[in-house]
C-alpha atoms as a PDB file:
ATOM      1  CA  UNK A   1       0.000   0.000   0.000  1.00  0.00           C
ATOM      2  CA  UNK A   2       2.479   2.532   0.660  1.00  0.00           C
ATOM      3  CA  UNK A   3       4.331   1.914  -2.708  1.00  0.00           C
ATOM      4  CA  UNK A   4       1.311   3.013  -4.509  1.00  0.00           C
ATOM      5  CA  UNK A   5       0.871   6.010  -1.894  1.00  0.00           C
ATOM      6  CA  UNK A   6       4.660   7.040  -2.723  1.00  0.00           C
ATOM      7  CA  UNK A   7       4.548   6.168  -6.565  1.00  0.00           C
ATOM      8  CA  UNK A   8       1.552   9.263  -6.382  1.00  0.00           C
ATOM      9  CA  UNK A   9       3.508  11.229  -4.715  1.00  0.00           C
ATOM     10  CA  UNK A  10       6.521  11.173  -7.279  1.00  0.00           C
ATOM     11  CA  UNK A  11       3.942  11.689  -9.907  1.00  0.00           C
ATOM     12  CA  UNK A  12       2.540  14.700  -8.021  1.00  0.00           C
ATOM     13  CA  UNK A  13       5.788  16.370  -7.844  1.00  0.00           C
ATOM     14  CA  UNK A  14       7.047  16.147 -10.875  1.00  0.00           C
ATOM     15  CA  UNK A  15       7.240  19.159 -13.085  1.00  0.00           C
ATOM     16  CA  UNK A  16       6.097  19.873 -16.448  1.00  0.00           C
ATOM     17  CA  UNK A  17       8.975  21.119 -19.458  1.00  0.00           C
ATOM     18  CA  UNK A  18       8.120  24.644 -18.526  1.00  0.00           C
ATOM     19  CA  UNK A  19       8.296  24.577 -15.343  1.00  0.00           C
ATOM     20  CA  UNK A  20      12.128  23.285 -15.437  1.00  0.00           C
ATOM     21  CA  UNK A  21      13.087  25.653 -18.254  1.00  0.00           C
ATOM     22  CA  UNK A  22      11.901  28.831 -16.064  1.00  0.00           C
ATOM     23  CA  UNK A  23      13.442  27.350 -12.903  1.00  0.00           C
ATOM     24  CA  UNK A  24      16.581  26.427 -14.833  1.00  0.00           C
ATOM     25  CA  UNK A  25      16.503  29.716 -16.825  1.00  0.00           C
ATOM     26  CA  UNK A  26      15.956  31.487 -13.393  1.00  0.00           C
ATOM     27  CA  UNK A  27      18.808  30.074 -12.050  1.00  0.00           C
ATOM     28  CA  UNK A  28      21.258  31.285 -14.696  1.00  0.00           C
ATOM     29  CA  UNK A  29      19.929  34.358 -14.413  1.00  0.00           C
ATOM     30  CA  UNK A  30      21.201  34.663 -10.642  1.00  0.00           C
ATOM     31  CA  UNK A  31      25.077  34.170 -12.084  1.00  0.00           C
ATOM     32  CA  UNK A  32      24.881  35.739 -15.302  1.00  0.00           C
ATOM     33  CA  UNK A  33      22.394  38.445 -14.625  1.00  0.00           C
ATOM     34  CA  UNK A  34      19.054  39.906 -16.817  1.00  0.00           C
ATOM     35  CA  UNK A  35      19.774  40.154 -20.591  1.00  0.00           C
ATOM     36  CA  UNK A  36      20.665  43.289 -21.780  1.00  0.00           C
ATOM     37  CA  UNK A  37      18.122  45.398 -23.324  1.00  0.00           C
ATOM     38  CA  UNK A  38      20.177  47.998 -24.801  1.00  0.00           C
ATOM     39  CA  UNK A  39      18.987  51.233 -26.004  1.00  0.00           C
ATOM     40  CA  UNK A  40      16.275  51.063 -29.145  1.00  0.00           C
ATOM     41  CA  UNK A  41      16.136  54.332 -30.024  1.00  0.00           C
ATOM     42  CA  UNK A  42      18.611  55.783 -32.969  1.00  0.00           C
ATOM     43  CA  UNK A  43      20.181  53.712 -35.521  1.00  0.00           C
ATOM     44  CA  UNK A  44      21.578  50.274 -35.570  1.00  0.00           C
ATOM     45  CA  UNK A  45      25.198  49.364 -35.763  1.00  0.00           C
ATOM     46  CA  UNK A  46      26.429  47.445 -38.652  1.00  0.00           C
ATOM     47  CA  UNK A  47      29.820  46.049 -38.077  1.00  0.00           C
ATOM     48  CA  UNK A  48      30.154  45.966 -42.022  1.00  0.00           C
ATOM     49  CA  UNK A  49      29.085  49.770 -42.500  1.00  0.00           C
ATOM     50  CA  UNK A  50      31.054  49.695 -46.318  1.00  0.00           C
ATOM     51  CA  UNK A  51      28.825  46.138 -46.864  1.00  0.00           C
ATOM     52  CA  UNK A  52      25.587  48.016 -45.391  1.00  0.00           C
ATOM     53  CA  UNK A  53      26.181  51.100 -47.932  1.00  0.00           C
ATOM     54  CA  UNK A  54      26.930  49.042 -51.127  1.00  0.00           C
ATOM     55  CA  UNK A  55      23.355  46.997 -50.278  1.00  0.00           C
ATOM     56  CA  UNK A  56      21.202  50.117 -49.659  1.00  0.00           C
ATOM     57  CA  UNK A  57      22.978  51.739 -52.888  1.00  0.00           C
ATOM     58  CA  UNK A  58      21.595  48.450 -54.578  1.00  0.00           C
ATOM     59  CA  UNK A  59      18.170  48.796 -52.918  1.00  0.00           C
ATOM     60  CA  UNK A  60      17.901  52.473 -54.320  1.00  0.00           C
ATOM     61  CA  UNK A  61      17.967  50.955 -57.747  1.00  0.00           C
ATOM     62  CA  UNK A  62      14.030  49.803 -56.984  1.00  0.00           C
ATOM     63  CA  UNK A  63      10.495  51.061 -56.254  1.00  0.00           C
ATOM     64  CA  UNK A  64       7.567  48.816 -54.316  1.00  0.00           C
ATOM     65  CA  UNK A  65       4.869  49.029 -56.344  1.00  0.00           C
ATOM     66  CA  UNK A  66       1.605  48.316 -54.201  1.00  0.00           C
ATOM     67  CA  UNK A  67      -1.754  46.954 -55.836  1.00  0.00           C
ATOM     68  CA  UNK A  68      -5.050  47.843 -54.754  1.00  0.00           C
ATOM     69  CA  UNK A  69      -5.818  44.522 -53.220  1.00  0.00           C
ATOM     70  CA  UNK A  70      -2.423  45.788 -51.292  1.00  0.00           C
ATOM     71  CA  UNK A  71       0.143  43.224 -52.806  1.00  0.00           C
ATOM     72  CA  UNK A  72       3.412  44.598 -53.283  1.00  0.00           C
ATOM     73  CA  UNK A  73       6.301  43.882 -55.747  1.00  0.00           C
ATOM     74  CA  UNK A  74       9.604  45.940 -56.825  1.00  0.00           C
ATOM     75  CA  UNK A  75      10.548  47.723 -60.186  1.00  0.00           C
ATOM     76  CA  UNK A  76      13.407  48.581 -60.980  1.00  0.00           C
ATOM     77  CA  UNK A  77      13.821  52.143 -61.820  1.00  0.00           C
ATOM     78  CA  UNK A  78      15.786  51.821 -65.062  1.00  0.00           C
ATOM     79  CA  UNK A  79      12.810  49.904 -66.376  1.00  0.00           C
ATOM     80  CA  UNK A  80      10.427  52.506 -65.498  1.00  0.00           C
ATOM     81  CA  UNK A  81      12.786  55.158 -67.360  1.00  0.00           C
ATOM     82  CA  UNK A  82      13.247  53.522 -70.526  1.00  0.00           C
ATOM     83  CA  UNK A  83       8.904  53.317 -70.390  1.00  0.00           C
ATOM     84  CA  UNK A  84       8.821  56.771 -69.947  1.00  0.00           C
ATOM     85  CA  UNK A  85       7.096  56.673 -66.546  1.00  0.00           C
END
């Protein structure tokens, strides 16, 4: 009888996934400390800023054109030149 009693009880106490990620997360979070939130306002830093300048030079070559049913695809503007547009 008490083998059933104490087989309950292990059942009873165990903990779901969650429960031992937030405890185990909580934990970490005594040694390492919250996560950093930084600041969000202003610009992001690129480490690559020459890389980040070459792709929005390449992303000025296009214009979103939006639909009415408010699908969107790019042009490119040297197509819309030669149209006359």
């Amino acid at each position: 009888m008490s083998s059933i009693i104490k087989k309950g009880a292990d059942v009873a106490e165990k903990k779901s996934m969650t429960e031992r990620f937030m405890r185990t997360t909580g934990r970490l979070r005594m040694f390492f400390g919250p996560a950093d939130q930084g600041v969000l306002d202003g610009q992001a830093k690129h480490e690559d800023e020459a890389g980040n300048q070459r792709r929005q030079q390449e992303l000025r070559q296009w214009d979103v054109v939006r639909n009415a049913d408010g699908s969107t695809y790019l042009v490119s503007r040297d197509s819309k030149e030669d149209k006359g547009e």
